[in-house]
N, C-alpha and C. Protein backbone atom coordinates (compact mmCIF):
# COMPACT_ATOMS: atom_id res chain seq x y z
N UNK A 1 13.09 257.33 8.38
CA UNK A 1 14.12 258.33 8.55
C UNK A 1 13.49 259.63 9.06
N UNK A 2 12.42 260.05 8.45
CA UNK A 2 11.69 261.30 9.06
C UNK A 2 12.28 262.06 9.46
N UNK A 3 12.18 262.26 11.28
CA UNK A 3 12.53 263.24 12.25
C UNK A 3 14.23 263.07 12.15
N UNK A 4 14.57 261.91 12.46
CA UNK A 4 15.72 262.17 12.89
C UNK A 4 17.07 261.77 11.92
N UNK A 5 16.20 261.95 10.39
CA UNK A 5 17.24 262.11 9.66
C UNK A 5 18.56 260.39 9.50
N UNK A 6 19.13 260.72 8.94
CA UNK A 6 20.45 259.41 8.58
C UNK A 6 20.93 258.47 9.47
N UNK A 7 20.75 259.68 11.36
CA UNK A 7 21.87 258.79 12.09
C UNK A 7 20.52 257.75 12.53
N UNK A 8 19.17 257.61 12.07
CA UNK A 8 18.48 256.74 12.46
C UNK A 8 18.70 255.35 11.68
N UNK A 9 19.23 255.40 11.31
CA UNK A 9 19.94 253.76 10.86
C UNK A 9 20.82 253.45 11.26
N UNK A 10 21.14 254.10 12.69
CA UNK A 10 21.93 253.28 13.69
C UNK A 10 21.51 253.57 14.76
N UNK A 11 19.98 253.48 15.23
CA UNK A 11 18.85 253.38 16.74
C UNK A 11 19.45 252.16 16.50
N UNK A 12 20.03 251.65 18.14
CA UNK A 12 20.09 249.81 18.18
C UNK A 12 20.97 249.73 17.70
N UNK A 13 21.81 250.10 16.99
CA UNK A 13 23.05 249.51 16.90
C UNK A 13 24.07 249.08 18.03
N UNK A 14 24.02 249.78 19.61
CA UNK A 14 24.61 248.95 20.56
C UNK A 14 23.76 247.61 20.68
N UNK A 15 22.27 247.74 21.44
CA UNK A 15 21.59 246.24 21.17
C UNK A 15 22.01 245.91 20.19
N UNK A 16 21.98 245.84 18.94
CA UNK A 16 22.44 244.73 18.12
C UNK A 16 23.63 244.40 18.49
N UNK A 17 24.78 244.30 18.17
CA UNK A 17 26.31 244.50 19.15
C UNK A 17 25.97 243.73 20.06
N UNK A 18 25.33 244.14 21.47
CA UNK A 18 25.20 243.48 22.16
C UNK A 18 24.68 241.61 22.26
N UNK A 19 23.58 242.25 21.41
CA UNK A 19 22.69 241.19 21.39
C UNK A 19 23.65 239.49 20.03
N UNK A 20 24.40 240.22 19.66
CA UNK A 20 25.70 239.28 18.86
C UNK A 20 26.83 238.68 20.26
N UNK A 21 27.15 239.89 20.93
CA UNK A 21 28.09 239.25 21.88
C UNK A 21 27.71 237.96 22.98
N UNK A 22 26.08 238.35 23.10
CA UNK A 22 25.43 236.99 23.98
C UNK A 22 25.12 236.27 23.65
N UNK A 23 24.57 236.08 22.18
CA UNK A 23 23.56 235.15 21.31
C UNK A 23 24.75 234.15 20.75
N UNK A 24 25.53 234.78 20.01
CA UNK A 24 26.47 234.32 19.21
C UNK A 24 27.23 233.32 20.48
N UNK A 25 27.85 234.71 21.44
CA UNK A 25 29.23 234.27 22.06
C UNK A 25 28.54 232.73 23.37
N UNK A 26 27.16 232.89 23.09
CA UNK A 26 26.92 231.87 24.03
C UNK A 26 26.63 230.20 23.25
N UNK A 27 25.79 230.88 21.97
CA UNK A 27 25.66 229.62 21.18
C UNK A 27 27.19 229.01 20.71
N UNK A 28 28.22 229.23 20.29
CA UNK A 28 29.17 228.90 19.82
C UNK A 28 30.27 228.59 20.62
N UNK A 29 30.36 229.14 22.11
CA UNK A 29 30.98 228.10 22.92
C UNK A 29 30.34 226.88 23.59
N UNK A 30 29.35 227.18 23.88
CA UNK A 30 28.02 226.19 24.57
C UNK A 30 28.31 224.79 23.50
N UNK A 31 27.91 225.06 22.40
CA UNK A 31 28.13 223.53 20.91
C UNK A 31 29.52 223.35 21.34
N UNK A 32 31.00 223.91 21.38
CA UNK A 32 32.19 223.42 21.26
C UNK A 32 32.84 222.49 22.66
N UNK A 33 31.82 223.29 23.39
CA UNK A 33 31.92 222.24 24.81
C UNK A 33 31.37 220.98 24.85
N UNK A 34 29.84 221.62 24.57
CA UNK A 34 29.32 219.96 24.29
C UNK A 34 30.17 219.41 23.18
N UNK A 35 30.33 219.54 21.96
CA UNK A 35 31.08 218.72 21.11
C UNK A 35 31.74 217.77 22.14
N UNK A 36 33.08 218.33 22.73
CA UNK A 36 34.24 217.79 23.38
C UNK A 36 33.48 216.69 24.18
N UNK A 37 32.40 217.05 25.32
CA UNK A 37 32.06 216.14 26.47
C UNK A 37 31.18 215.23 25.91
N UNK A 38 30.50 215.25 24.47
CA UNK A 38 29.78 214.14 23.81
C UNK A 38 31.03 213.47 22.37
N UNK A 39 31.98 213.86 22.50
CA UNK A 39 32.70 212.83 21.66
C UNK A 39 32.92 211.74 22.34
N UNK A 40 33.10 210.53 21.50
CA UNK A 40 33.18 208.99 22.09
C UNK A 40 34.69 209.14 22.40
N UNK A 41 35.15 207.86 23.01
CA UNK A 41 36.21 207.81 23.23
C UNK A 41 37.70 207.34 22.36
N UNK A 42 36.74 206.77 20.90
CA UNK A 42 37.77 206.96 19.65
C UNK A 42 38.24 208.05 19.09
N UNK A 43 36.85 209.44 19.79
CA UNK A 43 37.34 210.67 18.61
C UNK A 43 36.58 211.09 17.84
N UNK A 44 35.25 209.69 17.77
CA UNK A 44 34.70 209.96 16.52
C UNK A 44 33.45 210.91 17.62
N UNK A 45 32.04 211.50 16.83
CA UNK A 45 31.16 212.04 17.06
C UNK A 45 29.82 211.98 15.98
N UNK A 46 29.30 211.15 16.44
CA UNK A 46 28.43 210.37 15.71
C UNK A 46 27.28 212.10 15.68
N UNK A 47 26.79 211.62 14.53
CA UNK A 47 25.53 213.07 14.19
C UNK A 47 24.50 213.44 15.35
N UNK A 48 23.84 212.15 15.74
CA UNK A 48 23.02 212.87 16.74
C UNK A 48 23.52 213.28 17.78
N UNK A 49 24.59 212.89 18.14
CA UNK A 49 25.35 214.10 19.44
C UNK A 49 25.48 215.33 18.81
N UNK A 50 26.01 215.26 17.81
CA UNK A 50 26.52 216.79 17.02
C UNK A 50 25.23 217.31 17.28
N UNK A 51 24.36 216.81 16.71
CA UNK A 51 22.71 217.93 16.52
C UNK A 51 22.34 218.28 17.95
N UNK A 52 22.21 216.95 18.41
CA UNK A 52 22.08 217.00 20.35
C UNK A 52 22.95 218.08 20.91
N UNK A 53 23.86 218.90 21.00
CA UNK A 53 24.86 219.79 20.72
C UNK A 53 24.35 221.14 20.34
N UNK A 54 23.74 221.04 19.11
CA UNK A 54 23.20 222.43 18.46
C UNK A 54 21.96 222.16 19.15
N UNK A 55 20.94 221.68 19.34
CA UNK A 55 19.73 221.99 19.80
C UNK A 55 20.21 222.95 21.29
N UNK A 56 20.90 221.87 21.97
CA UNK A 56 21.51 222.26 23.25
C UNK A 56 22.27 224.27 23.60
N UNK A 57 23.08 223.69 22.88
CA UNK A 57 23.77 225.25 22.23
C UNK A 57 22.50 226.29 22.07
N UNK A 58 21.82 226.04 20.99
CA UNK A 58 20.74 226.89 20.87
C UNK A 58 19.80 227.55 21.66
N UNK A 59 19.06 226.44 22.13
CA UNK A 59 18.66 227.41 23.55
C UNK A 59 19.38 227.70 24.80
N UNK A 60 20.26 227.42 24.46
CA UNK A 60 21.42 228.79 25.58
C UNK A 60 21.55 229.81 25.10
N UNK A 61 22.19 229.70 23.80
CA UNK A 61 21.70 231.50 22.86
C UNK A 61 21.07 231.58 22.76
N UNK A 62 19.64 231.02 22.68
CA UNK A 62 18.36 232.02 23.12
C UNK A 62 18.02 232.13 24.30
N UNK A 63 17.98 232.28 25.13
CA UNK A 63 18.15 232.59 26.56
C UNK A 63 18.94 233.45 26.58
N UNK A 64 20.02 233.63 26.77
CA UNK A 64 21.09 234.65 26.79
C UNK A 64 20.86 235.60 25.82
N UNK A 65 20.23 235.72 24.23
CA UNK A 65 20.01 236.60 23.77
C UNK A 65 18.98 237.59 23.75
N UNK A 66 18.35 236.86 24.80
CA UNK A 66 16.82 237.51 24.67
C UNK A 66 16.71 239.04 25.28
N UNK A 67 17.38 239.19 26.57
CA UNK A 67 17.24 240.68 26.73
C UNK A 67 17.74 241.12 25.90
N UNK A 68 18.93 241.27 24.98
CA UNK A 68 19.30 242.38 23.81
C UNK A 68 18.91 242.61 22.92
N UNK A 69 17.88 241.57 22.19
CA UNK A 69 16.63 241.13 21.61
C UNK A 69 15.80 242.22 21.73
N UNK A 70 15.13 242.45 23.16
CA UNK A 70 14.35 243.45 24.14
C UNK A 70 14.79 244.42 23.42
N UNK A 71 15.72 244.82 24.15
CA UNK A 71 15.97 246.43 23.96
C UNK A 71 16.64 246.70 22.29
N UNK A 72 17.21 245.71 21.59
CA UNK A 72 17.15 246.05 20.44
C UNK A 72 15.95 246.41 19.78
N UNK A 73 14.77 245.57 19.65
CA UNK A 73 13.13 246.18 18.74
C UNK A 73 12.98 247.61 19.64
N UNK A 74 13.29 247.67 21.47
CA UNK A 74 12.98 249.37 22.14
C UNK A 74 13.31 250.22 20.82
N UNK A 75 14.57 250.27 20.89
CA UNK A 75 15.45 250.94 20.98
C UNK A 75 15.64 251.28 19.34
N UNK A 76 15.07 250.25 18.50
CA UNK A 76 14.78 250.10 16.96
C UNK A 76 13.45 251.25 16.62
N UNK A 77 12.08 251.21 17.28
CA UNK A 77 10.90 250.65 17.54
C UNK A 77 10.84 252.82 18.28
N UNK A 78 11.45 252.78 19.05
CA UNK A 78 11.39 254.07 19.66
C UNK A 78 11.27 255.39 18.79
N UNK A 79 11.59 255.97 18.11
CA UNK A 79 11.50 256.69 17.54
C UNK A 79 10.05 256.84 16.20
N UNK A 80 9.79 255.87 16.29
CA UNK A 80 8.01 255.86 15.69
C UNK A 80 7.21 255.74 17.02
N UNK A 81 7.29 255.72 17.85
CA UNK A 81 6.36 255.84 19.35
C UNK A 81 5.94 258.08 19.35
N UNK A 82 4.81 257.96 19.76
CA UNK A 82 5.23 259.54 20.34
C UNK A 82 5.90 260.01 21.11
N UNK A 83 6.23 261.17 21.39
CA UNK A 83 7.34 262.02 22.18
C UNK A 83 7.13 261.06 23.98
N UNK A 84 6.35 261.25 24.21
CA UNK A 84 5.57 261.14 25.58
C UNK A 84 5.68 259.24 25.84
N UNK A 85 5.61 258.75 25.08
CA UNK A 85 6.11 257.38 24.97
C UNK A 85 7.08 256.60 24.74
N UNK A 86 8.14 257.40 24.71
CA UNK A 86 9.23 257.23 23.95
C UNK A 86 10.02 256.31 25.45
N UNK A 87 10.83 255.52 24.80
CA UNK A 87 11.68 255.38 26.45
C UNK A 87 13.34 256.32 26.57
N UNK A 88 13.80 256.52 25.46
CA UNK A 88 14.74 257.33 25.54
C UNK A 88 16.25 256.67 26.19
N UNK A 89 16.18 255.17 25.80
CA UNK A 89 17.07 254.73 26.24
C UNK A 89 18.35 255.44 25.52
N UNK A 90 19.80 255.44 26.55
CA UNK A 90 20.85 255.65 26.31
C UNK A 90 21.79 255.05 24.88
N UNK A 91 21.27 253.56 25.57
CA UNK A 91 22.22 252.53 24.78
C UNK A 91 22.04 251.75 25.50
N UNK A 92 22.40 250.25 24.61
CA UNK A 92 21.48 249.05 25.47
C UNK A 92 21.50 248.95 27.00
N UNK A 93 23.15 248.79 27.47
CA UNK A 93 22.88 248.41 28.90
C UNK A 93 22.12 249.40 29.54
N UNK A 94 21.67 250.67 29.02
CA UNK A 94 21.51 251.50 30.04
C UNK A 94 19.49 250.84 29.59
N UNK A 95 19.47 250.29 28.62
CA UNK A 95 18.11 249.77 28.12
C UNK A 95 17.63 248.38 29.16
N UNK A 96 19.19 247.74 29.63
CA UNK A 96 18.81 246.49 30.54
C UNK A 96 18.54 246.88 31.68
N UNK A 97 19.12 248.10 32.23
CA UNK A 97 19.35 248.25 33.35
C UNK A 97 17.86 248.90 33.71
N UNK A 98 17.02 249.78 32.83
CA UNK A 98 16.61 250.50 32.94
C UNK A 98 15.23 249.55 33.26
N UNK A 99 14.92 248.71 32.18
CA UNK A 99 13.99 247.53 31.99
C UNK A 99 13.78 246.96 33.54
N UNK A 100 14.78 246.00 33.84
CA UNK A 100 15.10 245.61 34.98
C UNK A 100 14.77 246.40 36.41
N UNK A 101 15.01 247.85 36.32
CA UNK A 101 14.72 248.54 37.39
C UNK A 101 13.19 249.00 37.17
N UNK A 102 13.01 249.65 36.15
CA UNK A 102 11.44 249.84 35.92
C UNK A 102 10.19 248.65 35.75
N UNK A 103 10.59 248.08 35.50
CA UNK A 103 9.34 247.11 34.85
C UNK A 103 9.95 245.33 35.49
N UNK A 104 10.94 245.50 36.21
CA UNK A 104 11.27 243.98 36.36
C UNK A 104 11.80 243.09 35.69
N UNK A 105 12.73 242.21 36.40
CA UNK A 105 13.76 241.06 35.65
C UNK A 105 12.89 240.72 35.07
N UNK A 106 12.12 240.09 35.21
CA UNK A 106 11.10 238.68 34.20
C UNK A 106 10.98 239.53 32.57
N UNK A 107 10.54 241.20 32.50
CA UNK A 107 10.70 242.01 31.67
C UNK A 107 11.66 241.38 30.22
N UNK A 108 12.51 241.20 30.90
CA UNK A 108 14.21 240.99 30.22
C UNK A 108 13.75 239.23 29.22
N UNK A 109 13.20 238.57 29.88
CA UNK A 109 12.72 237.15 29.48
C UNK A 109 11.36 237.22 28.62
N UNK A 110 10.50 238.22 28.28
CA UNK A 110 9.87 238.12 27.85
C UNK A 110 9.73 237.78 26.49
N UNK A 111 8.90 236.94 25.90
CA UNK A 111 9.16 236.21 24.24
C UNK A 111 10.79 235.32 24.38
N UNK A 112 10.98 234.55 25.34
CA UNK A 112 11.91 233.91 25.75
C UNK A 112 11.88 232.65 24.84
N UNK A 113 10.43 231.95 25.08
CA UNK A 113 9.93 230.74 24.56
C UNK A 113 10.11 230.88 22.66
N UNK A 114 9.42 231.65 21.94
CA UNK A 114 9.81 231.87 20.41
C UNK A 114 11.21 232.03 20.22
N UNK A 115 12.20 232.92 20.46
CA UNK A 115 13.66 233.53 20.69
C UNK A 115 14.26 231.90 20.67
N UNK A 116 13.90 230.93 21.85
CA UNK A 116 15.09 230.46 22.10
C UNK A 116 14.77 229.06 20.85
N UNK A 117 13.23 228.77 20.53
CA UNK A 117 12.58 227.65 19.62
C UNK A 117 13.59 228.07 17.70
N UNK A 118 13.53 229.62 18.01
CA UNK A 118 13.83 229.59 16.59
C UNK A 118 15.84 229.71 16.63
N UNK A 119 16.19 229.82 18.02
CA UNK A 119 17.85 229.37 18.14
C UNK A 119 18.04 228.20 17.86
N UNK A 120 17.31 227.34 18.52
CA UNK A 120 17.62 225.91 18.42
C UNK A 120 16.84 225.35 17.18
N UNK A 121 16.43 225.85 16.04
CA UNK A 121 16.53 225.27 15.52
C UNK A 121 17.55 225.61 14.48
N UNK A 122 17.53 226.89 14.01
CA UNK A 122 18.74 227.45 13.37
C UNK A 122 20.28 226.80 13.96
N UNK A 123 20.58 226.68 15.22
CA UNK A 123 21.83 226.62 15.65
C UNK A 123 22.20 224.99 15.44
N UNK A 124 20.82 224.32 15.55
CA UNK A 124 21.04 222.85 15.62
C UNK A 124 21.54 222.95 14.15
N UNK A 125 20.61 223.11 13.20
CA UNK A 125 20.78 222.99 11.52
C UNK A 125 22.58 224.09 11.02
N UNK A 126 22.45 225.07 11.56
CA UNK A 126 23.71 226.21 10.96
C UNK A 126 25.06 225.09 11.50
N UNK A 127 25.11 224.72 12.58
CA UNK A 127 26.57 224.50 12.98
C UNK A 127 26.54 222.89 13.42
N UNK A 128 25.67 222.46 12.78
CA UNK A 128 25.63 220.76 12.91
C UNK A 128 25.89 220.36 11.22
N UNK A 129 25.47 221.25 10.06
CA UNK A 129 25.77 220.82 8.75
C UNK A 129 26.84 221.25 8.48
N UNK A 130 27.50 222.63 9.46
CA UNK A 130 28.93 223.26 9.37
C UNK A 130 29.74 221.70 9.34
N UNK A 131 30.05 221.11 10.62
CA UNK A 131 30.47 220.24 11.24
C UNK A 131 30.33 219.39 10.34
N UNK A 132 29.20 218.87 9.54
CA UNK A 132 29.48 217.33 8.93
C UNK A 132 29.80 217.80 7.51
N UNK A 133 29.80 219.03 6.66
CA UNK A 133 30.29 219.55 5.73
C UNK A 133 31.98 219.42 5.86
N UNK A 134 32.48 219.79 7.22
CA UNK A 134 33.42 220.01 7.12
C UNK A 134 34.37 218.38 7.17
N UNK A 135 33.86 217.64 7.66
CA UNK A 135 34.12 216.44 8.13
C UNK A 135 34.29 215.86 6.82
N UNK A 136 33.18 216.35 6.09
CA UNK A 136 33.58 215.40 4.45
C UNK A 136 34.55 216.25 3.40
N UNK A 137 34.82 217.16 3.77
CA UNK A 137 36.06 217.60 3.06
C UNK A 137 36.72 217.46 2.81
N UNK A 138 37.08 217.20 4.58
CA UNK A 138 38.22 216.82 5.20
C UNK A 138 38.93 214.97 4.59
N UNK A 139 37.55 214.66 4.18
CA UNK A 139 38.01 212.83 3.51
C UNK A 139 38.52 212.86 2.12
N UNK A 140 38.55 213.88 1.61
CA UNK A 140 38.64 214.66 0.33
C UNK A 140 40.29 214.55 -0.22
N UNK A 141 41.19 214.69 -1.34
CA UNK A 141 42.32 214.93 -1.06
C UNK A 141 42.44 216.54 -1.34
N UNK A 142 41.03 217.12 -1.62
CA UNK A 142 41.47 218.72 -2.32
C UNK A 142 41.83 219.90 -0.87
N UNK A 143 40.88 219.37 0.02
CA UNK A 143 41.20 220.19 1.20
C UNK A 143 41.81 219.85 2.44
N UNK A 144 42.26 221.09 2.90
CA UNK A 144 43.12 220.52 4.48
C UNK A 144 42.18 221.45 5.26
N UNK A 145 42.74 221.51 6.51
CA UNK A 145 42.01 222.45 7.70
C UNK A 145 42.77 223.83 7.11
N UNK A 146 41.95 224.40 6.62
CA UNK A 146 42.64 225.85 6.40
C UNK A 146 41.37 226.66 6.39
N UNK A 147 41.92 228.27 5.61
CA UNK A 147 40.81 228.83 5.72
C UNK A 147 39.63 228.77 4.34
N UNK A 148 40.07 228.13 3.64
CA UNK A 148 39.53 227.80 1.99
C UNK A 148 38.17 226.68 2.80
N UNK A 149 39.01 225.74 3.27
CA UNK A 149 38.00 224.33 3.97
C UNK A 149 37.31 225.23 4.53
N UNK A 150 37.26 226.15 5.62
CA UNK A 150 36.04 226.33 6.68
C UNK A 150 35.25 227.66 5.73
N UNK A 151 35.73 228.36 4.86
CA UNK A 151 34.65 228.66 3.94
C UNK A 151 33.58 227.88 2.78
N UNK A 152 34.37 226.56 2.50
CA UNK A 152 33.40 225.93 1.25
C UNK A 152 32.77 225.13 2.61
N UNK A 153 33.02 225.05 3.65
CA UNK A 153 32.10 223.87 4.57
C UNK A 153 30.73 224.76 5.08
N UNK A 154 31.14 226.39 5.02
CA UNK A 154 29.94 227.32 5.27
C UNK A 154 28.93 227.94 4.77
């Protein structure tokens, strides 16, 4: 907190934000697509597609999350740097944009390889046990598809 006092527990709060709208919004449609194009043609969806799915899913959100990633630790990370080192980003995009123009796209990908190893495995495991949690509920007579089911399946 030091220098800059209270509002420093929200440095990065656009990267973070951000870095939810790509990570998240890419892992969680990426799995619901594959779901659909790896279900069989009874309906059913046997587990290793499901997981095949989240691995898949996963490193798309990591890929996609990785620049907001970037400039989230900047932008976290900045204010313990000295004056003279500081990057002084705006707010993230102005952190992508800035990256990208100063230092180069590839910049934006850097630590790509760890980022996307620890998506896919989280995303395979988070929303592949979602899925077969929910599936056995569902055989259950206590639950229906509501919002009770997709909390005890989480």
């Amino acid at each position: 907190m030091g220098e800059q006092g209270v509002l420093s527990f929200y440095n990065g709060i656009s990267a973070a934000i951000l870095r939810q709208m790509t990570y998240a919004m890419a892992r969680f449609s990426a799995y619901d697509v594959l779901k659909k194009k790896l279900t069989l043609e009874d309906g059913s969806l046997p587990f290793y597609r499901m997981a095949f799915a989240g691995v898949v899913a996963g490193a798309i959100g990591g890929i996609c999350g990785t620049p907001a990633d970037i400039v989230l630790i900047r932008l976290q990370n900045d204010g313990s740097l000295p004056a003279e080192k500081r990057r002084n980003y705006k707010n993230a995009f102005d952190g992508v944009i800035r990256i990208a123009r100063e230092e180069g796209g590839s910049e934006l990908l850097k630590g790509v390889i760890p980022n996307m190893s620890r998506a896919i495995m989280m995303t395979g495991a988070q929303l592949c046990s979602y899925d077969v949690f929910k599936q056995l509920l569902l055989t259950t007579p206590y639950f229906n598809d509501n919002l009770g089911m997709h909390f005890s399946a989480s």
